[in-house]
PDB file of N, CA and C in Angstrom:
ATOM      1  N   UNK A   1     -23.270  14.877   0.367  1.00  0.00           N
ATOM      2  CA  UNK A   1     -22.559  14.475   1.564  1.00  0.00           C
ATOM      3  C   UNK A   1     -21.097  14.191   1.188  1.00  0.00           C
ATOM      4  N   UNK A   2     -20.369  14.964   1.902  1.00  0.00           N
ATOM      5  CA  UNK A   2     -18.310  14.793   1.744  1.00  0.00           C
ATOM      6  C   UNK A   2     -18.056  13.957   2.659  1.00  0.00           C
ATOM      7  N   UNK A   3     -16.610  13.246   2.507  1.00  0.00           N
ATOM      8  CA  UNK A   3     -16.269  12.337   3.348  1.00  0.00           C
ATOM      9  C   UNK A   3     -16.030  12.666   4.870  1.00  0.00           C
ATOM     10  N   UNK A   4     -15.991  14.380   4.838  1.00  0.00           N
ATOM     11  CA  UNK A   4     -15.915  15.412   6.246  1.00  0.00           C
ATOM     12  C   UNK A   4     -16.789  15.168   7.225  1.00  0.00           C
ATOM     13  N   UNK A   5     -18.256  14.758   6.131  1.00  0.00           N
ATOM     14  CA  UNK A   5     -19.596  14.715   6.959  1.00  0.00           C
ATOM     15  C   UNK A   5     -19.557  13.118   8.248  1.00  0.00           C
ATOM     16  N   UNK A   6     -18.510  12.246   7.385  1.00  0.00           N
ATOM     17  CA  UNK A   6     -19.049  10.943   7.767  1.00  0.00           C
ATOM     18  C   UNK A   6     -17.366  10.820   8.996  1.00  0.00           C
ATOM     19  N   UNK A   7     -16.729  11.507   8.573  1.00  0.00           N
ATOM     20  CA  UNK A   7     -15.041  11.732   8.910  1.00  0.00           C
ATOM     21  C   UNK A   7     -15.390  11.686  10.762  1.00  0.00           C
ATOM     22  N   UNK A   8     -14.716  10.653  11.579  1.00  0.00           N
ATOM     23  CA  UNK A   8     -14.706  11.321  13.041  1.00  0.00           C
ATOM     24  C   UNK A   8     -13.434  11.377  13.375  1.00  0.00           C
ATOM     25  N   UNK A   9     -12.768  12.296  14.190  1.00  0.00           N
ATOM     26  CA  UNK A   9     -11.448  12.222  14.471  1.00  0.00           C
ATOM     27  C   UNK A   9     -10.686  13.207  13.913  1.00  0.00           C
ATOM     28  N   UNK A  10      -9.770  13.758  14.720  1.00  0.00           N
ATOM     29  CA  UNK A  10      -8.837  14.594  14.122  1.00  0.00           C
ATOM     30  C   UNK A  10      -8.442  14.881  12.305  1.00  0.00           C
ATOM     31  N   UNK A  11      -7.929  15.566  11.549  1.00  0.00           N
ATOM     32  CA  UNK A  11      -7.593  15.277  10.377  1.00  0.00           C
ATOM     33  C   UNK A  11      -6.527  14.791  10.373  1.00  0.00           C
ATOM     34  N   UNK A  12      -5.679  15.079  11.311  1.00  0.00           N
ATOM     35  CA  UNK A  12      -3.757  15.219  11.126  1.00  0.00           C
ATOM     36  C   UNK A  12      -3.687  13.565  11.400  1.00  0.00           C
ATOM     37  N   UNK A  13      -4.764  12.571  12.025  1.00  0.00           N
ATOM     38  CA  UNK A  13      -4.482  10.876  11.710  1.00  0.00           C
ATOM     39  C   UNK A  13      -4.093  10.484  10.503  1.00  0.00           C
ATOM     40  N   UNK A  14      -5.194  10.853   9.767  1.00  0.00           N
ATOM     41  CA  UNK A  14      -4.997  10.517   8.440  1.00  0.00           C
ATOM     42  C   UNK A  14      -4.199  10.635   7.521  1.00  0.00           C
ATOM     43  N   UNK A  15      -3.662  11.987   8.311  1.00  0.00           N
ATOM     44  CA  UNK A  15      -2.079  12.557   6.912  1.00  0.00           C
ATOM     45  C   UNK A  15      -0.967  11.843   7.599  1.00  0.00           C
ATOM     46  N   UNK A  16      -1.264  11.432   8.984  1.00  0.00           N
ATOM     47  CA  UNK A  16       0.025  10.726   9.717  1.00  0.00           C
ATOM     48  C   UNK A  16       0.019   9.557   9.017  1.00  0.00           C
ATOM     49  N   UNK A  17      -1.063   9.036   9.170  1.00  0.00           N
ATOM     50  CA  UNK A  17      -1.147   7.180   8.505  1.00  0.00           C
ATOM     51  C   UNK A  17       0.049   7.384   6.823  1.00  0.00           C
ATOM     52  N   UNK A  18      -0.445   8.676   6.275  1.00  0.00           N
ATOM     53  CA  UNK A  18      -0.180   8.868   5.043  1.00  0.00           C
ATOM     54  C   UNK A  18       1.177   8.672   4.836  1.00  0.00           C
ATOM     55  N   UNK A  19       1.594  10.019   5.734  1.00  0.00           N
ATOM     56  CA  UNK A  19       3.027   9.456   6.102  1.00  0.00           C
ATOM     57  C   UNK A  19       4.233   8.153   6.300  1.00  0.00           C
ATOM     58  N   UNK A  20       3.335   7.845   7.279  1.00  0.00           N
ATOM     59  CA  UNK A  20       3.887   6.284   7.755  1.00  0.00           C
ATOM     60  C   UNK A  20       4.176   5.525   6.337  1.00  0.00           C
ATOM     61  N   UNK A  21       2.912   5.389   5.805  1.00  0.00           N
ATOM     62  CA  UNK A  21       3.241   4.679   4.460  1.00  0.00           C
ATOM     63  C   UNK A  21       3.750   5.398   3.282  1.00  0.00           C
ATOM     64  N   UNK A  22       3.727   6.531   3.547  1.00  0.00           N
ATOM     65  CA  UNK A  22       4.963   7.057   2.434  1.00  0.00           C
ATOM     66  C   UNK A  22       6.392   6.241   2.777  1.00  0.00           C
ATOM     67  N   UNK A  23       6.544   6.514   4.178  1.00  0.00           N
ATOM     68  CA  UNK A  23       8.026   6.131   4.257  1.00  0.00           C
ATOM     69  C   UNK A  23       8.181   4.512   4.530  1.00  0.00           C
ATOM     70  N   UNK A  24       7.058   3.846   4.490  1.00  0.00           N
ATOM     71  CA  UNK A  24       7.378   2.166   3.839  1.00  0.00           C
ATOM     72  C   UNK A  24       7.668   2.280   2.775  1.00  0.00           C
ATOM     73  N   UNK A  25       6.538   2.722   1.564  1.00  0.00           N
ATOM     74  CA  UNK A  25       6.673   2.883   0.125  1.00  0.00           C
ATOM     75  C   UNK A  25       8.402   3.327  -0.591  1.00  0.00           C
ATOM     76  N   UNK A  26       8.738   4.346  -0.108  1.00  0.00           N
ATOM     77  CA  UNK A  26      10.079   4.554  -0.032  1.00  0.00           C
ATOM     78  C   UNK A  26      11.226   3.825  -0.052  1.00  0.00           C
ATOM     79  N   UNK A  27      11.078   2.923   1.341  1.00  0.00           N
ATOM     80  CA  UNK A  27      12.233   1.351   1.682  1.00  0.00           C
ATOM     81  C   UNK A  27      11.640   0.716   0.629  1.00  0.00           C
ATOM     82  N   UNK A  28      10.498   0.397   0.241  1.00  0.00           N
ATOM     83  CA  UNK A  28      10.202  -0.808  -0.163  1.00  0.00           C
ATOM     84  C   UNK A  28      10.713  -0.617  -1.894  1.00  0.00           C
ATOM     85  N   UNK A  29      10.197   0.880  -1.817  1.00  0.00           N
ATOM     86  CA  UNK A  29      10.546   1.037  -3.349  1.00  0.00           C
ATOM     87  C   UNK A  29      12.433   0.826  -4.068  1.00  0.00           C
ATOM     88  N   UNK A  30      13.011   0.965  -2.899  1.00  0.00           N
ATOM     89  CA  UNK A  30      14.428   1.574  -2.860  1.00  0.00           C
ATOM     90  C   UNK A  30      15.377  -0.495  -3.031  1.00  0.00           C
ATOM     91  N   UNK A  31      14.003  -1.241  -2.388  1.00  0.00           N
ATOM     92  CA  UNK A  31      14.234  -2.420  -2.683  1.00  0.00           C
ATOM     93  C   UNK A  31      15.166  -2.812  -1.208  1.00  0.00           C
ATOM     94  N   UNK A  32      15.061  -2.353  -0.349  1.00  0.00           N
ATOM     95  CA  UNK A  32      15.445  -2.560   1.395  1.00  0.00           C
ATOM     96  C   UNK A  32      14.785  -3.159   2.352  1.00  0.00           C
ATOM     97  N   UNK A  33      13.672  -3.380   1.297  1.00  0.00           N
ATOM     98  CA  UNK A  33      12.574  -3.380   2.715  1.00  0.00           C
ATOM     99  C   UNK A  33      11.996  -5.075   2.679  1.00  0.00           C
ATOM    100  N   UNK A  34      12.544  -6.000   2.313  1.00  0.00           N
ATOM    101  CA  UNK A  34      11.756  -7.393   1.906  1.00  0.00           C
ATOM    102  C   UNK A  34      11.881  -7.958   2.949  1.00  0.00           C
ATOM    103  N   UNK A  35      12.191  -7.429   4.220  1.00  0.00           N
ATOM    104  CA  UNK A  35      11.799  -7.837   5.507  1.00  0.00           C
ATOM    105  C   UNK A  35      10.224  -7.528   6.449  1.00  0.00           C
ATOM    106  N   UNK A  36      10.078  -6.711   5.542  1.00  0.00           N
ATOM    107  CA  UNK A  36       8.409  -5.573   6.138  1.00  0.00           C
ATOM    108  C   UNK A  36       7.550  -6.196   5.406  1.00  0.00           C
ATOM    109  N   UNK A  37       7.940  -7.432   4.350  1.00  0.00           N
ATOM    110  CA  UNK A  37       6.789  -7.995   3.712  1.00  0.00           C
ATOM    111  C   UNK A  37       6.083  -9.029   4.338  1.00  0.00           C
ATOM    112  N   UNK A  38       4.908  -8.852   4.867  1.00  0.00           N
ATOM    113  CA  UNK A  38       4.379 -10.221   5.375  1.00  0.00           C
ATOM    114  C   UNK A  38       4.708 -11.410   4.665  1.00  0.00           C
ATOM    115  N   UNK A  39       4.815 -12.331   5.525  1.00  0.00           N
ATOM    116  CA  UNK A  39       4.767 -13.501   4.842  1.00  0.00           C
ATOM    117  C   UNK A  39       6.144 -14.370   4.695  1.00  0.00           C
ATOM    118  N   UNK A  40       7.159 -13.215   3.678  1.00  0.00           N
ATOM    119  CA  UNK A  40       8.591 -13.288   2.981  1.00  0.00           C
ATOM    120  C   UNK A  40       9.185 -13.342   4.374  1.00  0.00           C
ATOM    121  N   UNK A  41       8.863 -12.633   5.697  1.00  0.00           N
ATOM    122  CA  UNK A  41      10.163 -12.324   6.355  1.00  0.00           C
ATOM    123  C   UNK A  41       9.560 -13.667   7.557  1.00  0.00           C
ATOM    124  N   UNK A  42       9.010 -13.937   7.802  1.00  0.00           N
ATOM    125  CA  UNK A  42       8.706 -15.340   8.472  1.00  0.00           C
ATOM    126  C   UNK A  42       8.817 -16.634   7.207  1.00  0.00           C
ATOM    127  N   UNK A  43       9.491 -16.620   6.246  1.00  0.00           N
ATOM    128  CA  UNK A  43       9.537 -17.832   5.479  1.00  0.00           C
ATOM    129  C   UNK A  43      10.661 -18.764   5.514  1.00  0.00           C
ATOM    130  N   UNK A  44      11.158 -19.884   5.153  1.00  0.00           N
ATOM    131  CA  UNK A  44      12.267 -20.236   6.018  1.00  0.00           C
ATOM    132  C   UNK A  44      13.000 -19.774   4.750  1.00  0.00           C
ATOM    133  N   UNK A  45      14.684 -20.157   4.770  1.00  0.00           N
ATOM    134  CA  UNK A  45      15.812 -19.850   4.040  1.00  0.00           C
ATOM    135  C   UNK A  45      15.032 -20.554   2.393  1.00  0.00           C
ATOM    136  N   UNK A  46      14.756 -21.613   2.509  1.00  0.00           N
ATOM    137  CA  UNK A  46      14.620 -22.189   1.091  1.00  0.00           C
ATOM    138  C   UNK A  46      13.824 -21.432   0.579  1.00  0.00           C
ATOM    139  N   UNK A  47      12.334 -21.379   1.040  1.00  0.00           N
ATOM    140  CA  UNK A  47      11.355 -20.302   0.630  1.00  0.00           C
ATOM    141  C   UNK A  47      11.736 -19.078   0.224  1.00  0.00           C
ATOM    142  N   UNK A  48      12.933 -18.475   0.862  1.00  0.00           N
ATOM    143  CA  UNK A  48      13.449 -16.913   0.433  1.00  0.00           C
ATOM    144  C   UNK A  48      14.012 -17.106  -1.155  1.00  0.00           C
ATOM    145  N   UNK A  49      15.133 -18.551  -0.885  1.00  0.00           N
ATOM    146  CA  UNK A  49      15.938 -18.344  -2.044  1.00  0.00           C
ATOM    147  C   UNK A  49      14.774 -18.594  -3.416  1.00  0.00           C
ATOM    148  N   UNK A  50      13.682 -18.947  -3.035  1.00  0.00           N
ATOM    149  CA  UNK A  50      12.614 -18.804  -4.459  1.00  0.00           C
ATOM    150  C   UNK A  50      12.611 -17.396  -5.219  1.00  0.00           C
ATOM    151  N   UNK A  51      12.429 -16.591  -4.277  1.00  0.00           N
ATOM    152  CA  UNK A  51      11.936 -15.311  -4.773  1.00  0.00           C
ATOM    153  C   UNK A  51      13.364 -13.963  -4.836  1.00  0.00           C
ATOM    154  N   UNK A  52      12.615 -13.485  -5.548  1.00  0.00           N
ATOM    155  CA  UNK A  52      14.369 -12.355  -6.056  1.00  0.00           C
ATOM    156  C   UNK A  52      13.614 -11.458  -4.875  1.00  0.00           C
ATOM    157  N   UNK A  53      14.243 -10.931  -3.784  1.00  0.00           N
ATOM    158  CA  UNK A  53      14.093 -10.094  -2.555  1.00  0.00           C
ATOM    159  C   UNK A  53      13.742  -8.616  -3.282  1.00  0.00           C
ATOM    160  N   UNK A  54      14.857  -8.258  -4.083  1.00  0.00           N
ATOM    161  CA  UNK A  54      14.620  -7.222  -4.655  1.00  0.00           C
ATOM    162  C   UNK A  54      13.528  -6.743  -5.525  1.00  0.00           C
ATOM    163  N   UNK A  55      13.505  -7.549  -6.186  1.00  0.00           N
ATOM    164  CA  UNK A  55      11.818  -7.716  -7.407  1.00  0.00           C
ATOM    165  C   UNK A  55      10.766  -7.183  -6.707  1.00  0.00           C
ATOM    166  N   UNK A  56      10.943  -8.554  -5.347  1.00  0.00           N
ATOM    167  CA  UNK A  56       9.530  -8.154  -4.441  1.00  0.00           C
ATOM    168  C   UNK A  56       9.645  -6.831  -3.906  1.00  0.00           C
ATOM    169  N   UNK A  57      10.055  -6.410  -3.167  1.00  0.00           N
ATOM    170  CA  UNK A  57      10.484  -5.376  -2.207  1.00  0.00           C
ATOM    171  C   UNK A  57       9.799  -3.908  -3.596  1.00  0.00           C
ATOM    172  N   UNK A  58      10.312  -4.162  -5.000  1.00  0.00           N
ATOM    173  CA  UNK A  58       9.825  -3.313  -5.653  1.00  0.00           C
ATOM    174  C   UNK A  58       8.180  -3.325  -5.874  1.00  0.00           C
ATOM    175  N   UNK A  59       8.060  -4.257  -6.099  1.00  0.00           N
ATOM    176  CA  UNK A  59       6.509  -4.446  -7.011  1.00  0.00           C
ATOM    177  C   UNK A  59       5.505  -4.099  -5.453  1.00  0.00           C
ATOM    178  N   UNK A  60       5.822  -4.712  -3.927  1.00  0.00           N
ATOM    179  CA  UNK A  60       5.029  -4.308  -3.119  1.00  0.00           C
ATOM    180  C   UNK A  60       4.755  -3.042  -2.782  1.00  0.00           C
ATOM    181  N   UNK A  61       6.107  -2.230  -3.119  1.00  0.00           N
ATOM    182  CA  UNK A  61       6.434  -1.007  -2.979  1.00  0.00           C
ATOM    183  C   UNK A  61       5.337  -0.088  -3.589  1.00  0.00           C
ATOM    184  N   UNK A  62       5.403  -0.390  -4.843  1.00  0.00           N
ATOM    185  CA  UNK A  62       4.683   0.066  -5.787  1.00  0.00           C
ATOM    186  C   UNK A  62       3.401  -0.199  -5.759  1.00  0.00           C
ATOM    187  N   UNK A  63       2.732  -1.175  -5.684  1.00  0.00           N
ATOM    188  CA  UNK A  63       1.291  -1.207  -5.028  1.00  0.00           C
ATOM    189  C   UNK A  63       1.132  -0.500  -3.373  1.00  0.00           C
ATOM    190  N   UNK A  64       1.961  -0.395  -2.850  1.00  0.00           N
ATOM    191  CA  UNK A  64       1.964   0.426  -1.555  1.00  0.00           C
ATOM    192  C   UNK A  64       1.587   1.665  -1.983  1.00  0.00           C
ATOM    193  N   UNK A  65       2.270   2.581  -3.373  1.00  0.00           N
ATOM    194  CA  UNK A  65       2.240   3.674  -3.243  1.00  0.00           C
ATOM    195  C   UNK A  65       0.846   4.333  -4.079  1.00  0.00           C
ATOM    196  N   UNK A  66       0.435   3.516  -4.481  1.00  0.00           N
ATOM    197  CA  UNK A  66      -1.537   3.647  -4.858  1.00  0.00           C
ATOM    198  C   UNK A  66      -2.226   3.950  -3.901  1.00  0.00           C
ATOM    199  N   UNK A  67      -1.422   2.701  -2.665  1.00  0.00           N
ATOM    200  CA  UNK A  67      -2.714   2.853  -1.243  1.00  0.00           C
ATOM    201  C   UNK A  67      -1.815   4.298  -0.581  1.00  0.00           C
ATOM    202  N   UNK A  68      -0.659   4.600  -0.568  1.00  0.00           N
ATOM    203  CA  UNK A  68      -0.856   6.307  -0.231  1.00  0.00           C
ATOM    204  C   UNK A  68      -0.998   7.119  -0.858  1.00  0.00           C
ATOM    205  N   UNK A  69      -1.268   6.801  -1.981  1.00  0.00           N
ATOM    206  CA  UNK A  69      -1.803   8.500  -2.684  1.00  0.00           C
ATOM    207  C   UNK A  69      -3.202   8.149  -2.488  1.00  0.00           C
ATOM    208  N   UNK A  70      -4.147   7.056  -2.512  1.00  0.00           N
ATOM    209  CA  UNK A  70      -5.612   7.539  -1.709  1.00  0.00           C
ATOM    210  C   UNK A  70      -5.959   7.805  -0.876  1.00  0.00           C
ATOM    211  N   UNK A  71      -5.020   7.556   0.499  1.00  0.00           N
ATOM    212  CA  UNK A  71      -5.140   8.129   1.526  1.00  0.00           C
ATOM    213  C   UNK A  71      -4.757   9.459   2.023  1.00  0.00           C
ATOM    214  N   UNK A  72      -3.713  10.077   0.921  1.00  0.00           N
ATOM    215  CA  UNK A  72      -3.480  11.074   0.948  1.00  0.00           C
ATOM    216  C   UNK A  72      -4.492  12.325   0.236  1.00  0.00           C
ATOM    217  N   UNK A  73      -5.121  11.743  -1.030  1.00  0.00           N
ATOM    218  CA  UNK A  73      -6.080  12.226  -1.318  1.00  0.00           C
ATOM    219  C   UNK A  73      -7.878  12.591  -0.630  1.00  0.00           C
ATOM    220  N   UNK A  74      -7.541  11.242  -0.136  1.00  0.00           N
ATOM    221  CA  UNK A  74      -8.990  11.492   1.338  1.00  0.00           C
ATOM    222  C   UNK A  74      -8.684  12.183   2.209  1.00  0.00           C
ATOM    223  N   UNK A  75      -7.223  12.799   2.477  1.00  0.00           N
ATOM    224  CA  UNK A  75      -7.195  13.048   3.736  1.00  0.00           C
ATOM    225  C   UNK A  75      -6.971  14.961   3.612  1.00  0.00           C
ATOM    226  N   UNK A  76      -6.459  14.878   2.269  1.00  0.00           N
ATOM    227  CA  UNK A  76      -6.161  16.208   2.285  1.00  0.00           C
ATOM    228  C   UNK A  76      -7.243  17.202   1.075  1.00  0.00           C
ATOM    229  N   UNK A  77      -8.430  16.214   0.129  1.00  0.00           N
ATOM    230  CA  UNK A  77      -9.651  16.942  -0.194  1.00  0.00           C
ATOM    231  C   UNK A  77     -10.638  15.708   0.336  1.00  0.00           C
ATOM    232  N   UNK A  78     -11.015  15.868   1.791  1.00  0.00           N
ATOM    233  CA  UNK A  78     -12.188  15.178   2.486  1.00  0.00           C
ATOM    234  C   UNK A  78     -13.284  15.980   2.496  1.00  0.00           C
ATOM    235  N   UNK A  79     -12.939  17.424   2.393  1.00  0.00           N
ATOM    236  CA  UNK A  79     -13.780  18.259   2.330  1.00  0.00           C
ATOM    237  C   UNK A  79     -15.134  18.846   0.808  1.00  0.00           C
ATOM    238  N   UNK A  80     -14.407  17.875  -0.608  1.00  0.00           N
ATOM    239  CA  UNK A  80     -14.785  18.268  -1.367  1.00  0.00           C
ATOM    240  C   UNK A  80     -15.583  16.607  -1.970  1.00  0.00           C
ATOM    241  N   UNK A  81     -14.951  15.982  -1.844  1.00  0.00           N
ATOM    242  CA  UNK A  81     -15.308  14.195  -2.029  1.00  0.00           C
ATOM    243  C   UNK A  81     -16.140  13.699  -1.332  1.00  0.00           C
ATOM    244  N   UNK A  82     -16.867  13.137  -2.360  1.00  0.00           N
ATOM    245  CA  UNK A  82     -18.263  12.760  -2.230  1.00  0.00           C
ATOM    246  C   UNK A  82     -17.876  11.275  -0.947  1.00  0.00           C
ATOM    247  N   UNK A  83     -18.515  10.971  -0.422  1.00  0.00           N
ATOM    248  CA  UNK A  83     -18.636   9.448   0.129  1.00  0.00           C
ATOM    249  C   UNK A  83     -18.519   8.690  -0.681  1.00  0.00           C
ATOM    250  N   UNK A  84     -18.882   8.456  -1.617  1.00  0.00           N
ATOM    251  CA  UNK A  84     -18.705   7.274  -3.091  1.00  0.00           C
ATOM    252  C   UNK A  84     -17.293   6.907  -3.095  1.00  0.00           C
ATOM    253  N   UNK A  85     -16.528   7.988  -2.982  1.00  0.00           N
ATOM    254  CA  UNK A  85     -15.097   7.933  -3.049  1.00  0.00           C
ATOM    255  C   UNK A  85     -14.744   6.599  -2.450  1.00  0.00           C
ATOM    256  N   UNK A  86     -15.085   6.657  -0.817  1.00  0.00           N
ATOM    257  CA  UNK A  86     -14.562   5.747   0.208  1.00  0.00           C
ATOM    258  C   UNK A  86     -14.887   4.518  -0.380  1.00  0.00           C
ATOM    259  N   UNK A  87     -15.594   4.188  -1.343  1.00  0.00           N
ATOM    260  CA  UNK A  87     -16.377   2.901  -1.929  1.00  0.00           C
ATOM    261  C   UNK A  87     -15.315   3.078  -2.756  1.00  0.00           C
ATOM    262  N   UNK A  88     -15.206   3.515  -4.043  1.00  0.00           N
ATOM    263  CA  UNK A  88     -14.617   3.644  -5.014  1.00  0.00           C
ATOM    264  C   UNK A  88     -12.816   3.200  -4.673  1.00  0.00           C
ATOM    265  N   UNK A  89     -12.634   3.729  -3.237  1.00  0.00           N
ATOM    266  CA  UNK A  89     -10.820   3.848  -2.843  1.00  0.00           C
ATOM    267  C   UNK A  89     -11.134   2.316  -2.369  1.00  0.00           C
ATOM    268  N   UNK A  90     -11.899   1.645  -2.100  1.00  0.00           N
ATOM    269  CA  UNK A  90     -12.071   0.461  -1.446  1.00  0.00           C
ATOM    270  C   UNK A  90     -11.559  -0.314  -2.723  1.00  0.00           C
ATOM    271  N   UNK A  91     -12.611  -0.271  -3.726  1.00  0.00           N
ATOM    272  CA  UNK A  91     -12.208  -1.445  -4.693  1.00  0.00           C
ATOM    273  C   UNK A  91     -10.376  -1.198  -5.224  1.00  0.00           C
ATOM    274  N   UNK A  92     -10.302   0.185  -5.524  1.00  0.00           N
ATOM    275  CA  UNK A  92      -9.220  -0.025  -6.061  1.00  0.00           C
ATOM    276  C   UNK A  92      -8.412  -0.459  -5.065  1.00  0.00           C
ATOM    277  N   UNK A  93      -8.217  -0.304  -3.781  1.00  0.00           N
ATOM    278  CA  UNK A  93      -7.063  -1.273  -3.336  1.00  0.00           C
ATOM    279  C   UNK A  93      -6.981  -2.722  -3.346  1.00  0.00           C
ATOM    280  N   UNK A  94      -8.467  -3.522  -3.245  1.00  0.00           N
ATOM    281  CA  UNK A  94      -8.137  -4.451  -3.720  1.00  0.00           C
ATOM    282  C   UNK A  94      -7.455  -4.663  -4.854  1.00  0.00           C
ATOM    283  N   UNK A  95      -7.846  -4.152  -6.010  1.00  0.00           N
ATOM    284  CA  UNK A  95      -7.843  -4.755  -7.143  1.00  0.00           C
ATOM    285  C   UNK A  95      -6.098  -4.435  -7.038  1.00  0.00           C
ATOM    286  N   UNK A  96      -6.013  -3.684  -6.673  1.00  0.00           N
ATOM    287  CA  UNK A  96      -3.916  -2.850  -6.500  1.00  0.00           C
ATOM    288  C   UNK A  96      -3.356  -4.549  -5.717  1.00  0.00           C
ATOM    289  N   UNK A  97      -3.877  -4.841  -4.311  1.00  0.00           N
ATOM    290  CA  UNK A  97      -3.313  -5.868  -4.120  1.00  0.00           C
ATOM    291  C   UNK A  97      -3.608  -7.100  -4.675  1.00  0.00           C
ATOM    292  N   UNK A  98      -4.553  -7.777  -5.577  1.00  0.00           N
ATOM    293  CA  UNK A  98      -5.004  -8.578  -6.505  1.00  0.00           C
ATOM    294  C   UNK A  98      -3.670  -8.623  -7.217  1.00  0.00           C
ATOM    295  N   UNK A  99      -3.301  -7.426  -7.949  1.00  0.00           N
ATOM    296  CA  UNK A  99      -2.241  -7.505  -9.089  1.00  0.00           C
ATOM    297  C   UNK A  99      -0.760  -7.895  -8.481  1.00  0.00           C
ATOM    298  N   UNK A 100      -0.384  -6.645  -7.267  1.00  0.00           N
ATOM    299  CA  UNK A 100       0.411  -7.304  -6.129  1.00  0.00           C
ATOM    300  C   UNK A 100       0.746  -8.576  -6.314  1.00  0.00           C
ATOM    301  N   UNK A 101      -0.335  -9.313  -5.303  1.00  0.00           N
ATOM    302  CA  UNK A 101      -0.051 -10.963  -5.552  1.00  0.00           C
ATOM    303  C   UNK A 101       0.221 -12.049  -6.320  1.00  0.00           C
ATOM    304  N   UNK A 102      -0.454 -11.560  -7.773  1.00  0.00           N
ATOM    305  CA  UNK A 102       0.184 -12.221  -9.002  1.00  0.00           C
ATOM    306  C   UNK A 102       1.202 -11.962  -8.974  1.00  0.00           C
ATOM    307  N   UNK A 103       1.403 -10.904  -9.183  1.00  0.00           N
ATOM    308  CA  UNK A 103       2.845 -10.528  -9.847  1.00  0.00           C
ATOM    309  C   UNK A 103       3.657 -10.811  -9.077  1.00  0.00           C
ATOM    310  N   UNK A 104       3.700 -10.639  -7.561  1.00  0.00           N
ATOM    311  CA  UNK A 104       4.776 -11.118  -6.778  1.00  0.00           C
ATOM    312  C   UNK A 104       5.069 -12.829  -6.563  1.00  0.00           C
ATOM    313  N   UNK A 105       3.790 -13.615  -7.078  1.00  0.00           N
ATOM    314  CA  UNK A 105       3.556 -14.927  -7.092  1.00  0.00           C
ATOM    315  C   UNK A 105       4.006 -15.590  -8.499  1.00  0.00           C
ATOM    316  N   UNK A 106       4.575 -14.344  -9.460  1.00  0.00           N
ATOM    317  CA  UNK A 106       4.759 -14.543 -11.122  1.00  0.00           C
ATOM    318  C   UNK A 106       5.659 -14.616 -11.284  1.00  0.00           C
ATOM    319  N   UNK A 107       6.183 -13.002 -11.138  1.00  0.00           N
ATOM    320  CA  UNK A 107       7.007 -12.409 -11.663  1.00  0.00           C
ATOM    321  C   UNK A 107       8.545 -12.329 -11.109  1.00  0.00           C
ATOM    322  N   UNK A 108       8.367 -12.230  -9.605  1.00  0.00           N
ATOM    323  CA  UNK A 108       9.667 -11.910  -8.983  1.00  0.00           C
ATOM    324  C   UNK A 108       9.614 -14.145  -8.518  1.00  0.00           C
ATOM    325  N   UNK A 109       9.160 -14.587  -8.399  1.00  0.00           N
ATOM    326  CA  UNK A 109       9.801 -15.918  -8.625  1.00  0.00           C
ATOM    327  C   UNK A 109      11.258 -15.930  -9.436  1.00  0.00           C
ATOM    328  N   UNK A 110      12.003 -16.733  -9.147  1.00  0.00           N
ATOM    329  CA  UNK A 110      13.650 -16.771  -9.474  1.00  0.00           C
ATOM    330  C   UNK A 110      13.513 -18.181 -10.592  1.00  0.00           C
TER     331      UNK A 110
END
């Protein structure tokens, strides 16, 4: 059984979603984007000046761009990938935003 079998809905959602978060991954990577970060952009002024904007904006970026290359990979061989996959793409995004949060809770601290 492929992820095709279990798949409902158009294909072209999935490469759109892909999209979309390519072009967060992009701002975020480029270090523009520390307004699109939950959390950071509702925090007050003091809370900001903790964290280096830029640091973050990278490191989320970069765990962003794990979660689109699996979605890009489900979306464009759904036809050959087992269902396990969808299990398998599950953990690793946690574990992608697990590291995320340290590190943005670590590392980009000022």
């Amino acid at each position: 059984m492929t992820l095709k079998d279990i798949s409902s809905g158009p294909d072209w959602i999935i490469l759109g979603v892909g999209i979309i978060l390519a072009i967060f991954s992009i701002i975020l990577l480029t270090g523009h984007g520390a307004n699109l970060i939950a959390g950071y952009n509702t925090a007050s002024k003091e809370e900001k000046d903790k964290y280096d904007a830029k640091k973050l904006s990278r490191v989320i970026g970069s765990g962003m761009v794990v979660i689109t290359g699996l979605v890009f990979v489900m979306g464009i061989f759904e036809n050959v990938l087992p269902v396990s996959f969808a299990t398998v793409s599950l953990i690793i995004v946690i574990i992608d935003i697990v590291i995320m949060l340290v590190i943005a809770n670590t590392v980009c601290k000022k």
